[in-house]
PDB file of N, CA and C in Angstrom:
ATOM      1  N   UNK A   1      95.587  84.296  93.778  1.00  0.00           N
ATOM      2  CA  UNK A   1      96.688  84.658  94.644  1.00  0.00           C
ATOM      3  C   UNK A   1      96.979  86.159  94.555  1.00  0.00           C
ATOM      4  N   UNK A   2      96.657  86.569  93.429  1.00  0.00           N
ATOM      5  CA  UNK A   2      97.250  87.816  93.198  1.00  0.00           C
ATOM      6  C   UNK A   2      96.031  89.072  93.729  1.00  0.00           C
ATOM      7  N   UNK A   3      95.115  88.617  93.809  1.00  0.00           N
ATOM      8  CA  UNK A   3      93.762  89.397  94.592  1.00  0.00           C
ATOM      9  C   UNK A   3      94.060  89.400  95.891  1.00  0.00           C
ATOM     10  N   UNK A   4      94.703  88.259  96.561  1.00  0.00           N
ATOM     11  CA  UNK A   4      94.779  88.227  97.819  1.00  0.00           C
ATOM     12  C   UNK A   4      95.537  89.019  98.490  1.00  0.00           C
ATOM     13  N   UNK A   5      96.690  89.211  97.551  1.00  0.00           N
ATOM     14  CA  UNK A   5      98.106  90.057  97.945  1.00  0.00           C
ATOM     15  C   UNK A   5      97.586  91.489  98.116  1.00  0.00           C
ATOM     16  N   UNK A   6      96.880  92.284  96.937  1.00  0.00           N
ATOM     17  CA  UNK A   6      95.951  92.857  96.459  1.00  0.00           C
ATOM     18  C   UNK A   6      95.297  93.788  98.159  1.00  0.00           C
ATOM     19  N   UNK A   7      94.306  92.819  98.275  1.00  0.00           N
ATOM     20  CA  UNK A   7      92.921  92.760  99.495  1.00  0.00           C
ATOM     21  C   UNK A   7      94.187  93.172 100.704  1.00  0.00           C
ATOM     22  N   UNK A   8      95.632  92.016 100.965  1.00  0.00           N
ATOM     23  CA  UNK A   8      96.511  92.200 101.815  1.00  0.00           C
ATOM     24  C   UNK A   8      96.761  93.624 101.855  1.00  0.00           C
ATOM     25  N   UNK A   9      97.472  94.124 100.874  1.00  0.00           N
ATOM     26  CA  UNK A   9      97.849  95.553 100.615  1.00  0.00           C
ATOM     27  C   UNK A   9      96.558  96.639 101.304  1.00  0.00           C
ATOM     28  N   UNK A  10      95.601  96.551 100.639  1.00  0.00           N
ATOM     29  CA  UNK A  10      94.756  97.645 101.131  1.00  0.00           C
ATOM     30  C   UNK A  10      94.838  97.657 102.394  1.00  0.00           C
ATOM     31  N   UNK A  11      94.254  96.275 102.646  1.00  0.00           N
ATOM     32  CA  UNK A  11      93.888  96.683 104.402  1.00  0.00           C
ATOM     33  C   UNK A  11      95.258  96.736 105.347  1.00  0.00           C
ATOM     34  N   UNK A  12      96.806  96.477 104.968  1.00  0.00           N
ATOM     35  CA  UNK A  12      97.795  96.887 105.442  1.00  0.00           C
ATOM     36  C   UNK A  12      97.767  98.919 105.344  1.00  0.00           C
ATOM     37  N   UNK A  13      97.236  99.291 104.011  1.00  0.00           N
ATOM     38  CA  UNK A  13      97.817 100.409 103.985  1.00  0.00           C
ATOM     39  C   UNK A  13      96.553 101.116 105.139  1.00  0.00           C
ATOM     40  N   UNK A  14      95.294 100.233 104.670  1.00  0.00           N
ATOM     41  CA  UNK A  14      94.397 100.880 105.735  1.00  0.00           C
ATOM     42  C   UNK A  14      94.660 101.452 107.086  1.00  0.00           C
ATOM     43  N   UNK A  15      95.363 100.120 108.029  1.00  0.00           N
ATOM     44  CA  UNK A  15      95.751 100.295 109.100  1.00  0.00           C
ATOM     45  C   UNK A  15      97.041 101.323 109.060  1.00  0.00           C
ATOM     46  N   UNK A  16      97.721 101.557 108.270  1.00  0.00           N
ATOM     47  CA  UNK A  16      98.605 102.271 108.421  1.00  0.00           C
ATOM     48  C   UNK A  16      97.863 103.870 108.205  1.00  0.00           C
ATOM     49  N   UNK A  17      97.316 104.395 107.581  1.00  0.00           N
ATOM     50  CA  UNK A  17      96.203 105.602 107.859  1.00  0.00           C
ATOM     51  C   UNK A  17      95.805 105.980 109.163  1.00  0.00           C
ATOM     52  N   UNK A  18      95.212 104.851 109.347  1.00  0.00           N
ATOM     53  CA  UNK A  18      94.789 105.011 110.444  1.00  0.00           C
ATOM     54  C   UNK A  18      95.909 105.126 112.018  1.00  0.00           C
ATOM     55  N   UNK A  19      96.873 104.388 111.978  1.00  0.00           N
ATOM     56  CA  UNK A  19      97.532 104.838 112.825  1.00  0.00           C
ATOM     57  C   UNK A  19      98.592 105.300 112.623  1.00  0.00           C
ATOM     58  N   UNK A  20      98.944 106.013 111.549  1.00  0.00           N
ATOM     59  CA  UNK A  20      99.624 107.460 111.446  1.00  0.00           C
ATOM     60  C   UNK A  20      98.702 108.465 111.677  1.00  0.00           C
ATOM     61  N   UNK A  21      97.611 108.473 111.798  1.00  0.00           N
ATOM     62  CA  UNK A  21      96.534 109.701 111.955  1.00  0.00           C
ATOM     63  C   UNK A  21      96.487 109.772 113.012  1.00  0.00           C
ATOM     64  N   UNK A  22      96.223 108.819 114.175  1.00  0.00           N
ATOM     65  CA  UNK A  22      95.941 108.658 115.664  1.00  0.00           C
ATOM     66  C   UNK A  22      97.326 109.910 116.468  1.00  0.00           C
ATOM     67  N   UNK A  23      98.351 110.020 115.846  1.00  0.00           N
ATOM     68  CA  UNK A  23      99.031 110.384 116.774  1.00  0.00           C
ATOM     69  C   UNK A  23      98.597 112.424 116.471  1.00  0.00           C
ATOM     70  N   UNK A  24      98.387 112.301 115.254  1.00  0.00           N
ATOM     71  CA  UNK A  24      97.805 114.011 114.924  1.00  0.00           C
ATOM     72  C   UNK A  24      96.756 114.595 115.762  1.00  0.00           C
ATOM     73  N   UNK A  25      96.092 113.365 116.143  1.00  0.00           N
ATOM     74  CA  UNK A  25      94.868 113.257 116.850  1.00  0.00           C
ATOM     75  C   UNK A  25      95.357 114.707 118.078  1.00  0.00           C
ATOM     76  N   UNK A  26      94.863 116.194 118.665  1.00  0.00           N
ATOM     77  CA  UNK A  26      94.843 116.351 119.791  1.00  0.00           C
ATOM     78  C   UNK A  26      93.515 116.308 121.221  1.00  0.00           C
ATOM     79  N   UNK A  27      93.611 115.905 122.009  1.00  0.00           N
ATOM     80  CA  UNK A  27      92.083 115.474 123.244  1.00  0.00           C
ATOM     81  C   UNK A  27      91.319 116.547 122.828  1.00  0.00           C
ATOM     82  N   UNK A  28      91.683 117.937 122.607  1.00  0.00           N
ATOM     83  CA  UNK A  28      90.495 119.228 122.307  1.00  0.00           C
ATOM     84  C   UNK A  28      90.450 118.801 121.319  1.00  0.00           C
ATOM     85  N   UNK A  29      90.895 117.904 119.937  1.00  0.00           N
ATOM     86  CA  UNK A  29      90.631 118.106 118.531  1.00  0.00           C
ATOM     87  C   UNK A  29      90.290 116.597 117.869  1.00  0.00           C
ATOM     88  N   UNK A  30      89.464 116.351 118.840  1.00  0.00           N
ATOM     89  CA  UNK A  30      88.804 114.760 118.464  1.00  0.00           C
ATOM     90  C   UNK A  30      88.431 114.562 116.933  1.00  0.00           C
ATOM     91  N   UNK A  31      88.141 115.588 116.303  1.00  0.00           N
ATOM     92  CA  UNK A  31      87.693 115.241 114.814  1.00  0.00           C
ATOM     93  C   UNK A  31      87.811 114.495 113.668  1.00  0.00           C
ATOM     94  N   UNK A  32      89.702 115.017 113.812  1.00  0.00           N
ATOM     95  CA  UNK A  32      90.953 114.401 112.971  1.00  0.00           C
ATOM     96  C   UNK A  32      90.537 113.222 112.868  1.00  0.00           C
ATOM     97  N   UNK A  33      90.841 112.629 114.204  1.00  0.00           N
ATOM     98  CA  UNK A  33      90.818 110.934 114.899  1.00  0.00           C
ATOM     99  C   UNK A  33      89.351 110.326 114.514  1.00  0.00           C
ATOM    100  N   UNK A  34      88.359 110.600 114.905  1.00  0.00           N
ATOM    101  CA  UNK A  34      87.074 110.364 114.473  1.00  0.00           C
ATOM    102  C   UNK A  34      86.590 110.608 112.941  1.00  0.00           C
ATOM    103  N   UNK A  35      87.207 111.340 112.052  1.00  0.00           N
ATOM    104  CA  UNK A  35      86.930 111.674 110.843  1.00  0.00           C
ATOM    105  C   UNK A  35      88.059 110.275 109.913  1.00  0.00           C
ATOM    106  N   UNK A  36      89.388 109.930 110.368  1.00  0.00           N
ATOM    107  CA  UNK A  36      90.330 109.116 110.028  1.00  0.00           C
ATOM    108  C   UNK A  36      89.780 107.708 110.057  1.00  0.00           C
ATOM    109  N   UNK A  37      88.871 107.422 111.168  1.00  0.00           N
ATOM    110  CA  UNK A  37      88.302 105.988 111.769  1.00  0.00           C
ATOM    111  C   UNK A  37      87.175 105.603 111.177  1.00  0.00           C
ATOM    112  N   UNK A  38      86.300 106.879 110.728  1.00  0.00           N
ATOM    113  CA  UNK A  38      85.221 106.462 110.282  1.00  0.00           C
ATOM    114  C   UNK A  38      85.218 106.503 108.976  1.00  0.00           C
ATOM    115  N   UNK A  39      86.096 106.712 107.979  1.00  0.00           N
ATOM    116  CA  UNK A  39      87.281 106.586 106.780  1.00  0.00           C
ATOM    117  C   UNK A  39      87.128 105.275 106.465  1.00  0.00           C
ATOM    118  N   UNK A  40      88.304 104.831 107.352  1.00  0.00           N
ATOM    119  CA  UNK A  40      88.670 103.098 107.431  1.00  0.00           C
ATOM    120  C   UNK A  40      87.546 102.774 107.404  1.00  0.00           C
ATOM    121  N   UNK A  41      86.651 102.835 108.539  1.00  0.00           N
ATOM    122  CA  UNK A  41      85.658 101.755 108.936  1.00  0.00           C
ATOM    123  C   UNK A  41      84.853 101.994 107.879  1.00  0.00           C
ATOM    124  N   UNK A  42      84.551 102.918 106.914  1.00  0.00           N
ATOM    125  CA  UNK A  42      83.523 103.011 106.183  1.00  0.00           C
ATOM    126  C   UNK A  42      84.207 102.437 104.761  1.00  0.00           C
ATOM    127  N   UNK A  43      85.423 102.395 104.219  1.00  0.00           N
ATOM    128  CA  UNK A  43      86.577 101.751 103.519  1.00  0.00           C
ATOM    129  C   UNK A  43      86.050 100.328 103.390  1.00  0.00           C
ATOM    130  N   UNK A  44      86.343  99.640 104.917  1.00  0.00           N
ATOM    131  CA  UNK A  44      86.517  98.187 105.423  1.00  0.00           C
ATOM    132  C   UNK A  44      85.131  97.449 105.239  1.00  0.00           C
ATOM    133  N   UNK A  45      84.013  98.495 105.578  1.00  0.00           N
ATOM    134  CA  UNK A  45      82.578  98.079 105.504  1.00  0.00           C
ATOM    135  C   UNK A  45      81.641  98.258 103.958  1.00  0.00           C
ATOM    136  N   UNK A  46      82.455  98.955 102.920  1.00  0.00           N
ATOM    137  CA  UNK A  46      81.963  99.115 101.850  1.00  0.00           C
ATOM    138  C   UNK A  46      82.519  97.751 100.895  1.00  0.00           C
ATOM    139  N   UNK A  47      83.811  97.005 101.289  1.00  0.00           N
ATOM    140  CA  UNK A  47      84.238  96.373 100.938  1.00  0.00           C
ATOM    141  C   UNK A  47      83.792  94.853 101.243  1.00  0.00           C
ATOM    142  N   UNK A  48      83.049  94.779 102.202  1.00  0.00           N
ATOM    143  CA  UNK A  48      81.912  93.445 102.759  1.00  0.00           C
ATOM    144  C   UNK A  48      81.164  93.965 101.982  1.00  0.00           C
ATOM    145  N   UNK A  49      80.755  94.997 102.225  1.00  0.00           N
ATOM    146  CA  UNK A  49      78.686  95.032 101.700  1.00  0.00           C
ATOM    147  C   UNK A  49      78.548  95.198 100.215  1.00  0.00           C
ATOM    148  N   UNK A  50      79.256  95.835  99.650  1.00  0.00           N
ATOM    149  CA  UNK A  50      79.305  95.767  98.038  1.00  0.00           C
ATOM    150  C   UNK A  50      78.885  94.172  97.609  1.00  0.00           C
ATOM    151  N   UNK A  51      80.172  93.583  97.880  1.00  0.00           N
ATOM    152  CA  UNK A  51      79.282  91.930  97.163  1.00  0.00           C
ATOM    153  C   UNK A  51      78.645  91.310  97.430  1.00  0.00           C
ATOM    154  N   UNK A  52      78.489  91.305  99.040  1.00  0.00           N
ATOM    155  CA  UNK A  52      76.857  91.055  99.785  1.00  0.00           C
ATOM    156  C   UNK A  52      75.720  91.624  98.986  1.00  0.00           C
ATOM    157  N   UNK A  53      75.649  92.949  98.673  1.00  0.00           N
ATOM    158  CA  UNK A  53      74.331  93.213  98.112  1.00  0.00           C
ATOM    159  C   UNK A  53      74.047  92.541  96.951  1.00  0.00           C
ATOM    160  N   UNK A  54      75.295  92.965  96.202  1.00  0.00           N
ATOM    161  CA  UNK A  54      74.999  92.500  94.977  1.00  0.00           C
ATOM    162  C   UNK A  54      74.485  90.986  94.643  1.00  0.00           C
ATOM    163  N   UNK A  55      75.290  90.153  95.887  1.00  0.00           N
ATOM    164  CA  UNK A  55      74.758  88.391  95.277  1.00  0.00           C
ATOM    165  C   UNK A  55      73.104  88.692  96.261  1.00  0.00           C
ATOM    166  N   UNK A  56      73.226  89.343  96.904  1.00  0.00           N
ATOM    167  CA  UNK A  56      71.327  89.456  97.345  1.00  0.00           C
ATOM    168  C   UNK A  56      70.617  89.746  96.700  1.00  0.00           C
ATOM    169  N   UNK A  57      70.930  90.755  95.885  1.00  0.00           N
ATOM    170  CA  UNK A  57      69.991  91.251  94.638  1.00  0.00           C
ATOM    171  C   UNK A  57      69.964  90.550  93.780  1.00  0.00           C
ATOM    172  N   UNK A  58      70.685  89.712  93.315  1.00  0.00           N
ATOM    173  CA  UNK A  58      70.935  88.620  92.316  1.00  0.00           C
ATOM    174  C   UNK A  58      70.561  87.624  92.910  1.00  0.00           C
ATOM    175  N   UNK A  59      70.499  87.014  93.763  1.00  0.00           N
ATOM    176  CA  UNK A  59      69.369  86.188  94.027  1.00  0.00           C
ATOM    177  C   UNK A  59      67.962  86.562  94.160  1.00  0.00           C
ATOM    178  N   UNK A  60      67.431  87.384  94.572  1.00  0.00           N
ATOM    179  CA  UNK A  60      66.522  88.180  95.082  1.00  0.00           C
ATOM    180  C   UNK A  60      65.814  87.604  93.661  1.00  0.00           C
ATOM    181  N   UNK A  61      66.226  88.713  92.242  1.00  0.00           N
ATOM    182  CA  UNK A  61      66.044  88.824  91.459  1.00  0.00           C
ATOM    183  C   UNK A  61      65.454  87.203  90.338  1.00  0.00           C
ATOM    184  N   UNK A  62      66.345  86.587  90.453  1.00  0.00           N
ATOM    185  CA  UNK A  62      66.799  85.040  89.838  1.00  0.00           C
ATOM    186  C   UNK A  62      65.542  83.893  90.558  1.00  0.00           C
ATOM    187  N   UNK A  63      65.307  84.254  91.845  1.00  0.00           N
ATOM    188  CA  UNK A  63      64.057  83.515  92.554  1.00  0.00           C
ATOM    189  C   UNK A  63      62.638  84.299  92.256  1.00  0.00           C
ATOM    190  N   UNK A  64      62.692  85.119  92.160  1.00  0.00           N
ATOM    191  CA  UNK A  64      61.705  86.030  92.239  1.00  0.00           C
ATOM    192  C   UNK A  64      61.239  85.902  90.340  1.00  0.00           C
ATOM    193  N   UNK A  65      62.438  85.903  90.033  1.00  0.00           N
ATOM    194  CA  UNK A  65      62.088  85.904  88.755  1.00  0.00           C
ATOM    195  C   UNK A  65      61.284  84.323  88.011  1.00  0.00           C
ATOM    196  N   UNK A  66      62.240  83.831  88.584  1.00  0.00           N
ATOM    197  CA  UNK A  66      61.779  82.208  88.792  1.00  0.00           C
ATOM    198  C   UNK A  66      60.443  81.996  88.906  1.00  0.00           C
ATOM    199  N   UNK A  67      59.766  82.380  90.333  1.00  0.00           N
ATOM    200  CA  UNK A  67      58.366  81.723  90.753  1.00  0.00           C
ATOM    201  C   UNK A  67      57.355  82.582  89.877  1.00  0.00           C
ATOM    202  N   UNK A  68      57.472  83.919  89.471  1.00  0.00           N
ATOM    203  CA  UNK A  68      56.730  84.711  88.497  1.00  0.00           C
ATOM    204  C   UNK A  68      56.636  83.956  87.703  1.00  0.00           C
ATOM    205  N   UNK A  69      57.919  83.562  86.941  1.00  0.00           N
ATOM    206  CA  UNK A  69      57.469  82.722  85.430  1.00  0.00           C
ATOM    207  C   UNK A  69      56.936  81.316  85.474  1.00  0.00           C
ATOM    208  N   UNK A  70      57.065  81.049  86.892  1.00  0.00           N
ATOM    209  CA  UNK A  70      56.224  79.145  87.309  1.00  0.00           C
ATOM    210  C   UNK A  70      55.161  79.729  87.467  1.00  0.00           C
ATOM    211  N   UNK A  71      54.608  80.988  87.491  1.00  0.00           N
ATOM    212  CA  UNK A  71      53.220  80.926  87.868  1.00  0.00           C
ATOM    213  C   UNK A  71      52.831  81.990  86.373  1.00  0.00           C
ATOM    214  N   UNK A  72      53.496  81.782  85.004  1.00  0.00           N
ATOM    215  CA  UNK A  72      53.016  82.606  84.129  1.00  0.00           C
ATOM    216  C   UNK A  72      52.775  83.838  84.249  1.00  0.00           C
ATOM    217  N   UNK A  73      52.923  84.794  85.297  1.00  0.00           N
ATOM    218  CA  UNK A  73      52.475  85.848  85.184  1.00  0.00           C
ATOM    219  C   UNK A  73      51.573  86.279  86.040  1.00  0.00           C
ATOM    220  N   UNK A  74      50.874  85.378  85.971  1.00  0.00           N
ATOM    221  CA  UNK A  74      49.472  85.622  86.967  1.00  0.00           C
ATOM    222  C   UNK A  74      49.115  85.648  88.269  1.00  0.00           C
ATOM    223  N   UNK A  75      50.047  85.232  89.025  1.00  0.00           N
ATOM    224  CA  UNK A  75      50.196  85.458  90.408  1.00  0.00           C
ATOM    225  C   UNK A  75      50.096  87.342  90.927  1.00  0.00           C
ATOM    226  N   UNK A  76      49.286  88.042  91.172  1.00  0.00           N
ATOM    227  CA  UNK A  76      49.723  89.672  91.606  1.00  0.00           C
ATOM    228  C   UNK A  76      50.258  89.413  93.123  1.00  0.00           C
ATOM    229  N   UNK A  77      50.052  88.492  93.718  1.00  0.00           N
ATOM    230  CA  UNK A  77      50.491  88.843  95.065  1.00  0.00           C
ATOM    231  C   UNK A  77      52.685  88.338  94.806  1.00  0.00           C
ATOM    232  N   UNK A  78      52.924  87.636  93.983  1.00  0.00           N
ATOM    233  CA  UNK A  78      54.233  86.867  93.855  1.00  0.00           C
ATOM    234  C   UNK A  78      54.585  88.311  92.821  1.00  0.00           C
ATOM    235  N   UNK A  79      53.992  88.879  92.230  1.00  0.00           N
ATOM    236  CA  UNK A  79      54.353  90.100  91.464  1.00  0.00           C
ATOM    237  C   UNK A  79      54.469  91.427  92.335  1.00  0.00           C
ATOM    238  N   UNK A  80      53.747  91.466  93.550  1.00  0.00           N
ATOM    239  CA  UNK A  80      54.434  93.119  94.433  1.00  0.00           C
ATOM    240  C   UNK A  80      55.068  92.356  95.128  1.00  0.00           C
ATOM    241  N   UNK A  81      55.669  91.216  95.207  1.00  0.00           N
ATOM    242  CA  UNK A  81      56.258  90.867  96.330  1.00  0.00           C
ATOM    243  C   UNK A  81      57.701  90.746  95.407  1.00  0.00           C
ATOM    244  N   UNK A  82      57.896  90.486  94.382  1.00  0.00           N
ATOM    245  CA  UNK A  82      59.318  90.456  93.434  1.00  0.00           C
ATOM    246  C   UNK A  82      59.513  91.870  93.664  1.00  0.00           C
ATOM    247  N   UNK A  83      58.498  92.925  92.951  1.00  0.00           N
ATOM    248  CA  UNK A  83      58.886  94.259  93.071  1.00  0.00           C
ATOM    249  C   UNK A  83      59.915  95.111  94.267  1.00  0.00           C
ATOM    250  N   UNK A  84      58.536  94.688  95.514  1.00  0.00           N
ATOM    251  CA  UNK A  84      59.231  94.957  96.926  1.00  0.00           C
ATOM    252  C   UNK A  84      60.187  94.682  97.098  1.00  0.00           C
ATOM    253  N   UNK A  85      60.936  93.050  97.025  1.00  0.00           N
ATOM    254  CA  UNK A  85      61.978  92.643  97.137  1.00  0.00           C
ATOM    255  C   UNK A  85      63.373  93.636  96.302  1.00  0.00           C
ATOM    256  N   UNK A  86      63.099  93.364  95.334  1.00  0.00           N
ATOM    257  CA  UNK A  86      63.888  94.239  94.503  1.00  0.00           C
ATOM    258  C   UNK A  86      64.147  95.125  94.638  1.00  0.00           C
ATOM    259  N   UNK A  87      63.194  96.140  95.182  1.00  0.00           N
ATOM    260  CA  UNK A  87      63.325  97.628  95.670  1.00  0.00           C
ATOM    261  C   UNK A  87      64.060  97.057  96.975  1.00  0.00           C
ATOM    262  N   UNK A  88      64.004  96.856  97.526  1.00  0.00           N
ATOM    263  CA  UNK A  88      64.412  96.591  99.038  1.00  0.00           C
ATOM    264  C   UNK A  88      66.303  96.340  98.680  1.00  0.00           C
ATOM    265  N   UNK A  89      66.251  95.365  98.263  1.00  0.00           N
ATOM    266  CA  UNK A  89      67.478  94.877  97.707  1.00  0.00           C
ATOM    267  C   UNK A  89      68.822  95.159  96.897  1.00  0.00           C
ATOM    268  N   UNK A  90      67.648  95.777  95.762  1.00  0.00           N
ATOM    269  CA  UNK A  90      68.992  96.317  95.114  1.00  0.00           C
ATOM    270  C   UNK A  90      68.424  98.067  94.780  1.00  0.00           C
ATOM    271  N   UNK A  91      67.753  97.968  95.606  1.00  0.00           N
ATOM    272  CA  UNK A  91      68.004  99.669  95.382  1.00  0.00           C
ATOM    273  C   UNK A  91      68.928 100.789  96.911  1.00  0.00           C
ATOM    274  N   UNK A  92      68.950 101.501  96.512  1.00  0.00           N
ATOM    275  CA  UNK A  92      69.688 102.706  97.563  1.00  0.00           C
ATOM    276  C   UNK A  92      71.264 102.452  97.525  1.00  0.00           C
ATOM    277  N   UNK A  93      72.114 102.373  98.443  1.00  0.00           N
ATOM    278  CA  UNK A  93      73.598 102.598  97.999  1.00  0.00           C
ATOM    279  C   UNK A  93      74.027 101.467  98.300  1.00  0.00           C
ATOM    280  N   UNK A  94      75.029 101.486  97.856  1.00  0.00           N
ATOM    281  CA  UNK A  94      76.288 100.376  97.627  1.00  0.00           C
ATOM    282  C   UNK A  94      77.275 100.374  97.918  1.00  0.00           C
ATOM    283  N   UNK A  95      77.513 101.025  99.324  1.00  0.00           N
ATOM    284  CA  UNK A  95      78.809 101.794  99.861  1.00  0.00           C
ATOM    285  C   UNK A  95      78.099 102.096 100.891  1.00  0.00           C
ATOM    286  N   UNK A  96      79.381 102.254 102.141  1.00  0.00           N
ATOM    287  CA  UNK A  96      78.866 102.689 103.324  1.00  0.00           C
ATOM    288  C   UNK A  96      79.557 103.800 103.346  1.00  0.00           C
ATOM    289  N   UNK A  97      79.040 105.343 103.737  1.00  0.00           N
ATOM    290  CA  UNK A  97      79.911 106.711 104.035  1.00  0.00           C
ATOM    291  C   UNK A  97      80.452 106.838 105.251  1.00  0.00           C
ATOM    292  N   UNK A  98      81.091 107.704 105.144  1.00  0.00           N
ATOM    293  CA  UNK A  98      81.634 107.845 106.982  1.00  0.00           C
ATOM    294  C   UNK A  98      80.795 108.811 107.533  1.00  0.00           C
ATOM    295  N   UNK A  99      79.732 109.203 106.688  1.00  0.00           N
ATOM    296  CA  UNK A  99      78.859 110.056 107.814  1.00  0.00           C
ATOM    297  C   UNK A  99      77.670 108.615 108.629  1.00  0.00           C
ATOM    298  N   UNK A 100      77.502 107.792 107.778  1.00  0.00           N
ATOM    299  CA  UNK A 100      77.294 106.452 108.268  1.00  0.00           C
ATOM    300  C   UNK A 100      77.620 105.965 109.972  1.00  0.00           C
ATOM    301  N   UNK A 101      78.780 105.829 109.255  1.00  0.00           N
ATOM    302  CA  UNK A 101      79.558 105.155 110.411  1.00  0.00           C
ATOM    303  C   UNK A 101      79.734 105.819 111.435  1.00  0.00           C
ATOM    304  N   UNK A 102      79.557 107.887 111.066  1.00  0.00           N
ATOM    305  CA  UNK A 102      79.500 108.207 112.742  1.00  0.00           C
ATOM    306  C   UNK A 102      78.575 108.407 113.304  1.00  0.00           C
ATOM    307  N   UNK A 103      76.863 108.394 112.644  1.00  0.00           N
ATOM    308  CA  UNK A 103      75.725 108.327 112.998  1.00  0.00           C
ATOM    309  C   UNK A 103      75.654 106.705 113.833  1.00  0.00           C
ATOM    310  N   UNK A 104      76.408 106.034 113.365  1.00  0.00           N
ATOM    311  CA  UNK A 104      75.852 104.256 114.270  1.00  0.00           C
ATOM    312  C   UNK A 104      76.854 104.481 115.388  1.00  0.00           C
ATOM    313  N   UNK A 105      78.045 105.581 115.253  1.00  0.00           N
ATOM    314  CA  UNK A 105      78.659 105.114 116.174  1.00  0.00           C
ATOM    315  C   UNK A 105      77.714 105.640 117.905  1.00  0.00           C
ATOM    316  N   UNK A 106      77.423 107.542 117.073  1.00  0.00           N
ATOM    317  CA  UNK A 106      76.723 108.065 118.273  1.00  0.00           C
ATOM    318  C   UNK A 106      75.348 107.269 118.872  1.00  0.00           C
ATOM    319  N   UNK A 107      74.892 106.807 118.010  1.00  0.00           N
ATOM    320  CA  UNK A 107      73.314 105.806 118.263  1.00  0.00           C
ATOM    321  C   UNK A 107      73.867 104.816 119.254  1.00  0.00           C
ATOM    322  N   UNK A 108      75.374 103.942 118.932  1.00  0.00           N
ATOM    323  CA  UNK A 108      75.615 103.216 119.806  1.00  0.00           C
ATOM    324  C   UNK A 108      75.846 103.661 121.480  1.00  0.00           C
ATOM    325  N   UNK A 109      76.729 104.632 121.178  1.00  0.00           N
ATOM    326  CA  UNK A 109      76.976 105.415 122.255  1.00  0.00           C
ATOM    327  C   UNK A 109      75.984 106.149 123.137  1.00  0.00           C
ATOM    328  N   UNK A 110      75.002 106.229 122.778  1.00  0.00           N
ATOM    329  CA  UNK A 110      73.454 106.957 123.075  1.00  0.00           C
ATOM    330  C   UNK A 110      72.775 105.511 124.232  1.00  0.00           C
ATOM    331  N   UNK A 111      73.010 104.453 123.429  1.00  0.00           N
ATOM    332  CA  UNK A 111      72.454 103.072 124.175  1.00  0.00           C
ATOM    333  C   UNK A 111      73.334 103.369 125.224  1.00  0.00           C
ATOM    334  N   UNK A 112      74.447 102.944 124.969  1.00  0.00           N
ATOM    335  CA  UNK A 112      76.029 102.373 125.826  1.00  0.00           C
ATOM    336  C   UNK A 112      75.315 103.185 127.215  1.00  0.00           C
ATOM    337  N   UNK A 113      74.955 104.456 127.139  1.00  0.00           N
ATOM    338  CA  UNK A 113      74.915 105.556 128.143  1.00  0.00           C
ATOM    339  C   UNK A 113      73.366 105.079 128.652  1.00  0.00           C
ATOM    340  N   UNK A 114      72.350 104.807 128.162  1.00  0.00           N
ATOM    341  CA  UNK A 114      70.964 104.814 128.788  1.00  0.00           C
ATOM    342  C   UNK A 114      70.703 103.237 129.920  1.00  0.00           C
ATOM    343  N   UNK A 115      72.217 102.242 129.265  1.00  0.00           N
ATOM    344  CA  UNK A 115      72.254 100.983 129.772  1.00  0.00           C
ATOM    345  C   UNK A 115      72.913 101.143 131.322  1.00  0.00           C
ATOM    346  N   UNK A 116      73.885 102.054 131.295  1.00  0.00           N
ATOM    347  CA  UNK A 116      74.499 102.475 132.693  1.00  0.00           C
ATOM    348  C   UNK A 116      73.892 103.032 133.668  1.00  0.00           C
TER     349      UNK A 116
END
């Protein structure tokens, strides 16, 4: 209960950042507003993907580790394929940045425009 209140709080104070910032925002000075959003969103999205990775890598790891030791060792193809996995999985970051979030936003926006 007390995590929940917790999780409540953040993402209350989140939204409140965010729209106390919106009004600083001026039309020539898009930055503020876009630098504030991709904050949150990178906040809101580090807070999914953190324990996502981690139970992926931990499984990843726990299966992988598994069929290696059912096959003694001797499997090389079940051995670059644990490796790969692993690298894939639990390596690189564990957090999303807000330079992130404004690179997917322009990529999106890049489509949005080639679809029209």
């Amino acid at each position: 209960m007390k995590s929940i209140r917790r999780l409540t709080a953040f993402f209350a104070l989140c939204l409140f950042v965010q729209m106390a910032g919106a009004p600083w925002a001026r039309a020539e000075d898009t930055s503020l507003g876009a630098d504030v959003s991709a904050g949150v969103i990178s906040a809101l999205a580090t807070v999914i993907t953190l324990p996502l990775k981690l139970v992926t890598c931990a499984v990843t790891v726990a299966l992988g580790g598994t069929a290696y030791g059912l096959t003694m060792g001797t499997s090389e193809i079940i051995r670059e394929e644990l490796v790969a996995g692993t690298n894939q999985t639990c390596g690189g970051r564990f957090y999303v940045s807000p330079q992130q979030v404004k690179r997917l936003a322009k990529e999106s926006e890049k489509e949005s425009d080639k679809e029209k």
